[in-house]
C-alpha atoms as a PDB file:
ATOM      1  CA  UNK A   1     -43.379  20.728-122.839  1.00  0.00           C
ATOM      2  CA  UNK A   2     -46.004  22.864-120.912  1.00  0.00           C
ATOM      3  CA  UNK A   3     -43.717  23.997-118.696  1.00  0.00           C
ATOM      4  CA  UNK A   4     -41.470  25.533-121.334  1.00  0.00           C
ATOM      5  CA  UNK A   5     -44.698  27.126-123.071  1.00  0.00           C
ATOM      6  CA  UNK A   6     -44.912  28.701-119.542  1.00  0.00           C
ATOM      7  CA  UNK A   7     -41.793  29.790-118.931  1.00  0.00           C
ATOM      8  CA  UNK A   8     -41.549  31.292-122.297  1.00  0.00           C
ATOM      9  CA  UNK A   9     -45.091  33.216-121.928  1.00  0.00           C
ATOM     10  CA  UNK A  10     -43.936  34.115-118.812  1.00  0.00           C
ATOM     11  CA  UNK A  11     -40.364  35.809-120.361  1.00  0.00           C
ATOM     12  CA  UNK A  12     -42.325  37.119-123.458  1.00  0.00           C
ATOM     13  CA  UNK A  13     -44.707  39.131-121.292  1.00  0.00           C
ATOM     14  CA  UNK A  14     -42.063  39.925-118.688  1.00  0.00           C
ATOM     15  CA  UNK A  15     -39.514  41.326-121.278  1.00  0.00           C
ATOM     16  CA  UNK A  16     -42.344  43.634-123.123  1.00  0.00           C
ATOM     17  CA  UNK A  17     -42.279  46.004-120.220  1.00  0.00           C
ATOM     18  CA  UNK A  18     -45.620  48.863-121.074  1.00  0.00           C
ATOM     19  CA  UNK A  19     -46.930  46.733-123.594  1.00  0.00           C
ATOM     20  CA  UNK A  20     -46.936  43.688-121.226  1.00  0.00           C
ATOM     21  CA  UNK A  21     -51.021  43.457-120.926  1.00  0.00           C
ATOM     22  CA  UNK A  22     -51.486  43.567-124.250  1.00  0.00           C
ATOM     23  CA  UNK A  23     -49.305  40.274-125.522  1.00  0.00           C
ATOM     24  CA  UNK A  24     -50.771  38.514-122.066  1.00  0.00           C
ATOM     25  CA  UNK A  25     -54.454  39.293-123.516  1.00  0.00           C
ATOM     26  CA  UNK A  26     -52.607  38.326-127.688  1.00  0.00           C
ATOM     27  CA  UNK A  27     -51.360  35.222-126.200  1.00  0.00           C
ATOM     28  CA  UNK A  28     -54.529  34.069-124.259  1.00  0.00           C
ATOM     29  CA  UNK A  29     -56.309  35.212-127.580  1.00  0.00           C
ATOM     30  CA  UNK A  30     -54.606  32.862-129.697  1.00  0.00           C
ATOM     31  CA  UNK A  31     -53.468  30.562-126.938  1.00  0.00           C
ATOM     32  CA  UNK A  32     -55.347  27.500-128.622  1.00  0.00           C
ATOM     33  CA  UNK A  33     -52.615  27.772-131.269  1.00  0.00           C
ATOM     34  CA  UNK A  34     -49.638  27.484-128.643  1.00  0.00           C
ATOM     35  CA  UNK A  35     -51.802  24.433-127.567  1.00  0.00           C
ATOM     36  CA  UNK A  36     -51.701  26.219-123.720  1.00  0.00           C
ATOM     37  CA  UNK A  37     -54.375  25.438-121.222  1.00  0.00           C
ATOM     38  CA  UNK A  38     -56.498  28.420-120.516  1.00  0.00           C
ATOM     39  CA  UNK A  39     -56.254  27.696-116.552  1.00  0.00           C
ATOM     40  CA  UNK A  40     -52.405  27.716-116.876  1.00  0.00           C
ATOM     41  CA  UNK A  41     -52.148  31.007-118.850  1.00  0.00           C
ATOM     42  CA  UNK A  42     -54.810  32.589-116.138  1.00  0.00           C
ATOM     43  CA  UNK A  43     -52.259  31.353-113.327  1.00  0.00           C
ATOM     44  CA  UNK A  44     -49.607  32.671-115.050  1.00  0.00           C
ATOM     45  CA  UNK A  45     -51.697  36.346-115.224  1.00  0.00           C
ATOM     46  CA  UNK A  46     -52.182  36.184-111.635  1.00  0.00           C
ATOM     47  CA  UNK A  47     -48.587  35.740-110.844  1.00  0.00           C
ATOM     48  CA  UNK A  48     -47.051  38.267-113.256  1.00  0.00           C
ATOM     49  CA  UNK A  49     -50.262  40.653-112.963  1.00  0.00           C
ATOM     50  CA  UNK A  50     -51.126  40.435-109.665  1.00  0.00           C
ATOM     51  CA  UNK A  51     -54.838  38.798-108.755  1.00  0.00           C
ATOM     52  CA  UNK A  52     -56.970  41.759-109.810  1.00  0.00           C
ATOM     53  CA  UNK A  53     -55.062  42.971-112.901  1.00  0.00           C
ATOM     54  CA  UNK A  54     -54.541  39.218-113.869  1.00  0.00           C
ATOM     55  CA  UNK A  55     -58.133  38.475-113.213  1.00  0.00           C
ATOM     56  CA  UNK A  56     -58.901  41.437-115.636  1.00  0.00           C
ATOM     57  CA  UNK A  57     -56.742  40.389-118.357  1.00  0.00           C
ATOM     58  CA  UNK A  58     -57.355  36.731-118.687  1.00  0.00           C
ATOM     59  CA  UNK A  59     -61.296  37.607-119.044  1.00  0.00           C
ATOM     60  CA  UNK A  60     -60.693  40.034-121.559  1.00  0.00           C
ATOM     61  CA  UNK A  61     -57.941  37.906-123.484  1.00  0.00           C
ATOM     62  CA  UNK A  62     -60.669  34.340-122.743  1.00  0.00           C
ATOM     63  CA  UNK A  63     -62.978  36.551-124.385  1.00  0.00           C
ATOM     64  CA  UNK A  64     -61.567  37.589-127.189  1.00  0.00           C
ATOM     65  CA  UNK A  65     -60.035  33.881-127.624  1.00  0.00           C
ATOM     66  CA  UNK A  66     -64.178  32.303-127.672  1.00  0.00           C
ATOM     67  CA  UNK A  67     -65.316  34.883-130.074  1.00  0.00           C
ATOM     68  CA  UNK A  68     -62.475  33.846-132.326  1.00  0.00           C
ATOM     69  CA  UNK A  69     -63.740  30.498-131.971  1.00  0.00           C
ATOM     70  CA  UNK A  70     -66.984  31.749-132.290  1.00  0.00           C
ATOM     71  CA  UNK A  71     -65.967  33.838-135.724  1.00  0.00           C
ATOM     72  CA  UNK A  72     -64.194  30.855-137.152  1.00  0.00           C
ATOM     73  CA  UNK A  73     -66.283  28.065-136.204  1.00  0.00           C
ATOM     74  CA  UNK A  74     -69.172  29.918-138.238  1.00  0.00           C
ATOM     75  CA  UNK A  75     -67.075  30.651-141.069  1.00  0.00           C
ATOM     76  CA  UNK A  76     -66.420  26.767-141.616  1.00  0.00           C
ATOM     77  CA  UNK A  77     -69.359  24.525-141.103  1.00  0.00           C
ATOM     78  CA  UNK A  78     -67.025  21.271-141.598  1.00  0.00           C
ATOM     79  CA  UNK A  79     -65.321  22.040-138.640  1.00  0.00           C
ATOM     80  CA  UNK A  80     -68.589  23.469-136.985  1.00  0.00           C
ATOM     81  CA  UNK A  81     -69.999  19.736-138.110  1.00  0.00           C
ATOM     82  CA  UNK A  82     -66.880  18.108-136.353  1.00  0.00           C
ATOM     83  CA  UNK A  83     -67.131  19.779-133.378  1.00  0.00           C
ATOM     84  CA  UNK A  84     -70.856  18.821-133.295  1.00  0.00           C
ATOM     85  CA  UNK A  85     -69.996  15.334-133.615  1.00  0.00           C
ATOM     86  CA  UNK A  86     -67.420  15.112-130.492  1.00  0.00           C
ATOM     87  CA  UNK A  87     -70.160  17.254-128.420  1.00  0.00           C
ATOM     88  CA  UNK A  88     -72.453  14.430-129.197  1.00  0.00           C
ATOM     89  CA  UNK A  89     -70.139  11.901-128.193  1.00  0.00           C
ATOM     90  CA  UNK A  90     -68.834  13.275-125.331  1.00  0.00           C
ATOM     91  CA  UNK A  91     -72.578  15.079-124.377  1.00  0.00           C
ATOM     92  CA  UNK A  92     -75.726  13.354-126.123  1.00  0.00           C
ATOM     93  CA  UNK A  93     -78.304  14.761-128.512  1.00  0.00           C
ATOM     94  CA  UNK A  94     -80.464  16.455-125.630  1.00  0.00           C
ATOM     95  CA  UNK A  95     -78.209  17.354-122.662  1.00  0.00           C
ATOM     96  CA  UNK A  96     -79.413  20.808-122.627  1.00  0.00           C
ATOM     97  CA  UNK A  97     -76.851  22.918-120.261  1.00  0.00           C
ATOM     98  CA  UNK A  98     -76.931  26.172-118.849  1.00  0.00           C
ATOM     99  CA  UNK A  99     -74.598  29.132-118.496  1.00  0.00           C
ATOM    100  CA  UNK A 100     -73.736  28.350-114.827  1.00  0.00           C
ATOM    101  CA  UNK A 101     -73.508  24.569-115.359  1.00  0.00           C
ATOM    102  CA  UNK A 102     -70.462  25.983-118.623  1.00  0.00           C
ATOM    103  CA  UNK A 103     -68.974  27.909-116.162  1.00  0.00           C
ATOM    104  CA  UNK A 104     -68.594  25.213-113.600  1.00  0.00           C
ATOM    105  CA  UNK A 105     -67.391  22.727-116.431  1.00  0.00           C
ATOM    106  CA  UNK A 106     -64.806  25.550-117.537  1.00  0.00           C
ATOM    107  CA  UNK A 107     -63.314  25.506-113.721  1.00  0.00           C
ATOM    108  CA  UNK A 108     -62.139  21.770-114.704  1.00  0.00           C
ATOM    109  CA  UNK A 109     -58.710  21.568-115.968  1.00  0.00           C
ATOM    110  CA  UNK A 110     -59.845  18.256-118.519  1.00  0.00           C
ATOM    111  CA  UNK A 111     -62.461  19.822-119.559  1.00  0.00           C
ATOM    112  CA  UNK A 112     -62.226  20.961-123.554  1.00  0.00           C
ATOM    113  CA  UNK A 113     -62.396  24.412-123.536  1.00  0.00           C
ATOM    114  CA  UNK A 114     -63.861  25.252-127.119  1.00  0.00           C
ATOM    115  CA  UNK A 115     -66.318  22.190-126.812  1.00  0.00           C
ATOM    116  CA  UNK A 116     -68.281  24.106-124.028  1.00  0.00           C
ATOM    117  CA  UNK A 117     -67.941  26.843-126.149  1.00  0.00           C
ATOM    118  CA  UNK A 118     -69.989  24.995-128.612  1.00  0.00           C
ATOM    119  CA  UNK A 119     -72.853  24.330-126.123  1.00  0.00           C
ATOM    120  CA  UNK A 120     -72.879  28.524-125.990  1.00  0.00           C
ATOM    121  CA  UNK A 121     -73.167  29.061-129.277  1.00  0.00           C
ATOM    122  CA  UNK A 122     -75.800  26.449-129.509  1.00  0.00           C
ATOM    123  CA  UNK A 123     -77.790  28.020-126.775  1.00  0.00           C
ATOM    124  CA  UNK A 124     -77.767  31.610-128.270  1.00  0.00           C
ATOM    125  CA  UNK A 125     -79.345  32.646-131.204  1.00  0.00           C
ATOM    126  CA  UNK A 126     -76.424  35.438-132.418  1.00  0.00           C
ATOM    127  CA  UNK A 127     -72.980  36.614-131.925  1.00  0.00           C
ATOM    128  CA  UNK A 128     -73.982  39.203-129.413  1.00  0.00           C
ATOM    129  CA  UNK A 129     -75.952  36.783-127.513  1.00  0.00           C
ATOM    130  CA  UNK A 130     -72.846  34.603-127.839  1.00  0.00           C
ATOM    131  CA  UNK A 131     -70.631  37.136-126.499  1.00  0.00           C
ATOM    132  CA  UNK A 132     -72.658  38.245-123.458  1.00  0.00           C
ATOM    133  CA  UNK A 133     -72.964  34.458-121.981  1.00  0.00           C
ATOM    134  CA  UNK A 134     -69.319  33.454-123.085  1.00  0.00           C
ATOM    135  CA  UNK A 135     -68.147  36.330-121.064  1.00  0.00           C
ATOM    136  CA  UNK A 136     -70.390  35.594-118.145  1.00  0.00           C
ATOM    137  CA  UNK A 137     -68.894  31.871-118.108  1.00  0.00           C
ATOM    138  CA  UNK A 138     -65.318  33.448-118.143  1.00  0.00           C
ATOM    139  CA  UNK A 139     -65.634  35.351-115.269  1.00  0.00           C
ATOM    140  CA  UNK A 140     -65.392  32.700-112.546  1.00  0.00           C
ATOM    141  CA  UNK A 141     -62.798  30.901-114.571  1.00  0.00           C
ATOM    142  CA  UNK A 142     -60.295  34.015-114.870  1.00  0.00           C
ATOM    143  CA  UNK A 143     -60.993  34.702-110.822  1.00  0.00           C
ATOM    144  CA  UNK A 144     -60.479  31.357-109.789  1.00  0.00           C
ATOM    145  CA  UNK A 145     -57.387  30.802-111.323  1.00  0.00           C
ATOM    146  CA  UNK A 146     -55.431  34.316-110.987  1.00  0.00           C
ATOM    147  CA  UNK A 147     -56.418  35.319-107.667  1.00  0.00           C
ATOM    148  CA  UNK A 148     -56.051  31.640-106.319  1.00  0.00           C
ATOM    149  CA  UNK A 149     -53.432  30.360-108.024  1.00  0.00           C
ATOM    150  CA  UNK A 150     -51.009  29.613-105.462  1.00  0.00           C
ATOM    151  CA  UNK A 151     -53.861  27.747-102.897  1.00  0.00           C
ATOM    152  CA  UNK A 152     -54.775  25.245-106.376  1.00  0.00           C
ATOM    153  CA  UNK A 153     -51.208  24.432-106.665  1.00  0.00           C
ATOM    154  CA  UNK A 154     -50.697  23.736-103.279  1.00  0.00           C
ATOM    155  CA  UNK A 155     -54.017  21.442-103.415  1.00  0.00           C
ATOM    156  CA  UNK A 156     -53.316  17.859-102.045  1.00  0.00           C
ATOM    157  CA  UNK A 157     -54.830  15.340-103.799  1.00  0.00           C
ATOM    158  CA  UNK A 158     -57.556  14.742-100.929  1.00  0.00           C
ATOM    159  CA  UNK A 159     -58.488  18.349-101.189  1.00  0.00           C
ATOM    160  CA  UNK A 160     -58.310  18.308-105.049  1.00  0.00           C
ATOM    161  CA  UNK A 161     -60.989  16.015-104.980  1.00  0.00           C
ATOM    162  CA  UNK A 162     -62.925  17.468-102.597  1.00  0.00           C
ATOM    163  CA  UNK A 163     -63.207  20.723-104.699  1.00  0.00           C
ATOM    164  CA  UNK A 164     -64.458  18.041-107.655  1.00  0.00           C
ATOM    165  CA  UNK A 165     -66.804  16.692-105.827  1.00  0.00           C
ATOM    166  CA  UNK A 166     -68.273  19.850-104.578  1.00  0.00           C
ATOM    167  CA  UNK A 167     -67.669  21.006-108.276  1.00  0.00           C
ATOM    168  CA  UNK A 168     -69.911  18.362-109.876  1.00  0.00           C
ATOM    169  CA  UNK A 169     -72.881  18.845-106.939  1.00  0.00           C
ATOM    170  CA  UNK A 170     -72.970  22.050-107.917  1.00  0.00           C
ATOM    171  CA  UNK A 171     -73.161  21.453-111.461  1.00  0.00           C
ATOM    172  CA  UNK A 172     -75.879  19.066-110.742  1.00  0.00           C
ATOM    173  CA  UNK A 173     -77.730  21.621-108.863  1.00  0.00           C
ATOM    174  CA  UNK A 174     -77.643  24.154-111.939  1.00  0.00           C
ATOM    175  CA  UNK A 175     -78.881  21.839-113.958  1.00  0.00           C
ATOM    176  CA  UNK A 176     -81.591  23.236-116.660  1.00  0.00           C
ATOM    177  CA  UNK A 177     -85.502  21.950-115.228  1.00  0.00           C
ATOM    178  CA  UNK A 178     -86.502  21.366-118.489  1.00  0.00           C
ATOM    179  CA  UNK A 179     -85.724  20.156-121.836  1.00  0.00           C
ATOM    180  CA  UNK A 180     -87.569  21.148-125.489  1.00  0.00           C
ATOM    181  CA  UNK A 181     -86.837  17.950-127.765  1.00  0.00           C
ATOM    182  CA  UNK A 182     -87.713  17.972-130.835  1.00  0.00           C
ATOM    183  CA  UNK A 183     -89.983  16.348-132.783  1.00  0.00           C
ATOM    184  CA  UNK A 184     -87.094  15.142-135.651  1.00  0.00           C
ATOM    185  CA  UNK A 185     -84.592  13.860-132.717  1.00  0.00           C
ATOM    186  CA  UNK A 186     -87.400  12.259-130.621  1.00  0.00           C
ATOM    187  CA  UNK A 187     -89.005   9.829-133.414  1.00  0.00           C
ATOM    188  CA  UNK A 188     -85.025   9.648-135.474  1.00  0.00           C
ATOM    189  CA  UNK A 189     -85.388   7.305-138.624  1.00  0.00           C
ATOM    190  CA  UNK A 190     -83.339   4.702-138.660  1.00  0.00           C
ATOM    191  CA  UNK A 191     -80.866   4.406-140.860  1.00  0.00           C
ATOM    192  CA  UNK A 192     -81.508   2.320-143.943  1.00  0.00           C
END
């Protein structure tokens, strides 16, 4: 089923000639609707785009596609409440992250993409804020996976998780130094 998402990305861009970067940047807008992994549509930039142009593309289009989140998530605060509730599941109350620890979690395929978008707009006070650090945490994201697509595919499995490993030390090593907690969340009442 991904594959034929792919395929017909791939034909939709390739058969609108001029206009092709602009339905590659539409369709990694709205890609969460086509249910398409951002790292796939960012390998298939850098193949039909080239690394650089790719690269160029899939940050703009990434972009675009978390402040749509970001628009839409603040426009419904029973989604925004859902959301919370998987970040706490899946996070805690007071793992605070930062931008380069996002970035690094945005490099993993598993990773949900619009959950660590979440932790951005938690960590910034307004939409301009929001935008500055979610494009900051695209970056390495849309270069990784259009200029390299072809040595990630090729990946064994040793050297897959190898690049995990080194992956998750550097997360580690990015790690905030210090956490505010707050005075509600540190003495919770219990439910009665």
């Amino acid at each position: 089923m991904v594959h034929e998402a792919i395929e017909s990305v791939m034909q939709a861009v390739q058969w609108s000639g001029v206009f092709a970067p602009a339905v590659f940047i539409l369709i990694q807008a709205f890609r969460q609707f086509f249910f398409i992994p951002v790292g796939i549509l960012c390998l298939s930039g850098g193949v039909i785009f080239g690394a650089a142009e790719g690269t160029l593309y899939s940050i703009i289009g990434i972009s675009l596609s978390s402040l749509l989140f970001y628009m839409t998530i603040t426009c419904l605060p029973a989604w925004m409440k859902k959301v919370r509730d998987v970040r706490r599941k899946w996070v805690g109350k007071q793992v605070p992250f930062s931008v380069s620890q996002i970035a690094i979690l945005k490099l993993i395929p598993f990773v949900h993409f619009h959950l660590l978008s979440l932790c951005l707009l938690e960590m910034t006070g307004n939409m301009k804020e929001y935008a500055k650090v979610s494009v900051l945490s695209n970056i390495p994201l849309a270069v990784l996976y259009s200029s390299m697509g072809t040595v990630i595919a090729s990946l064994s499995i040793l050297s897959g998780a190898a690049a995990l490993v080194c992956l998750s030390v550097l997360f580690y090593l990015l790690r905030k130094r210090q956490w505010v907690i707050k005075w509600e969340d540190f003495f919770e009442k219990e439910a009665a």
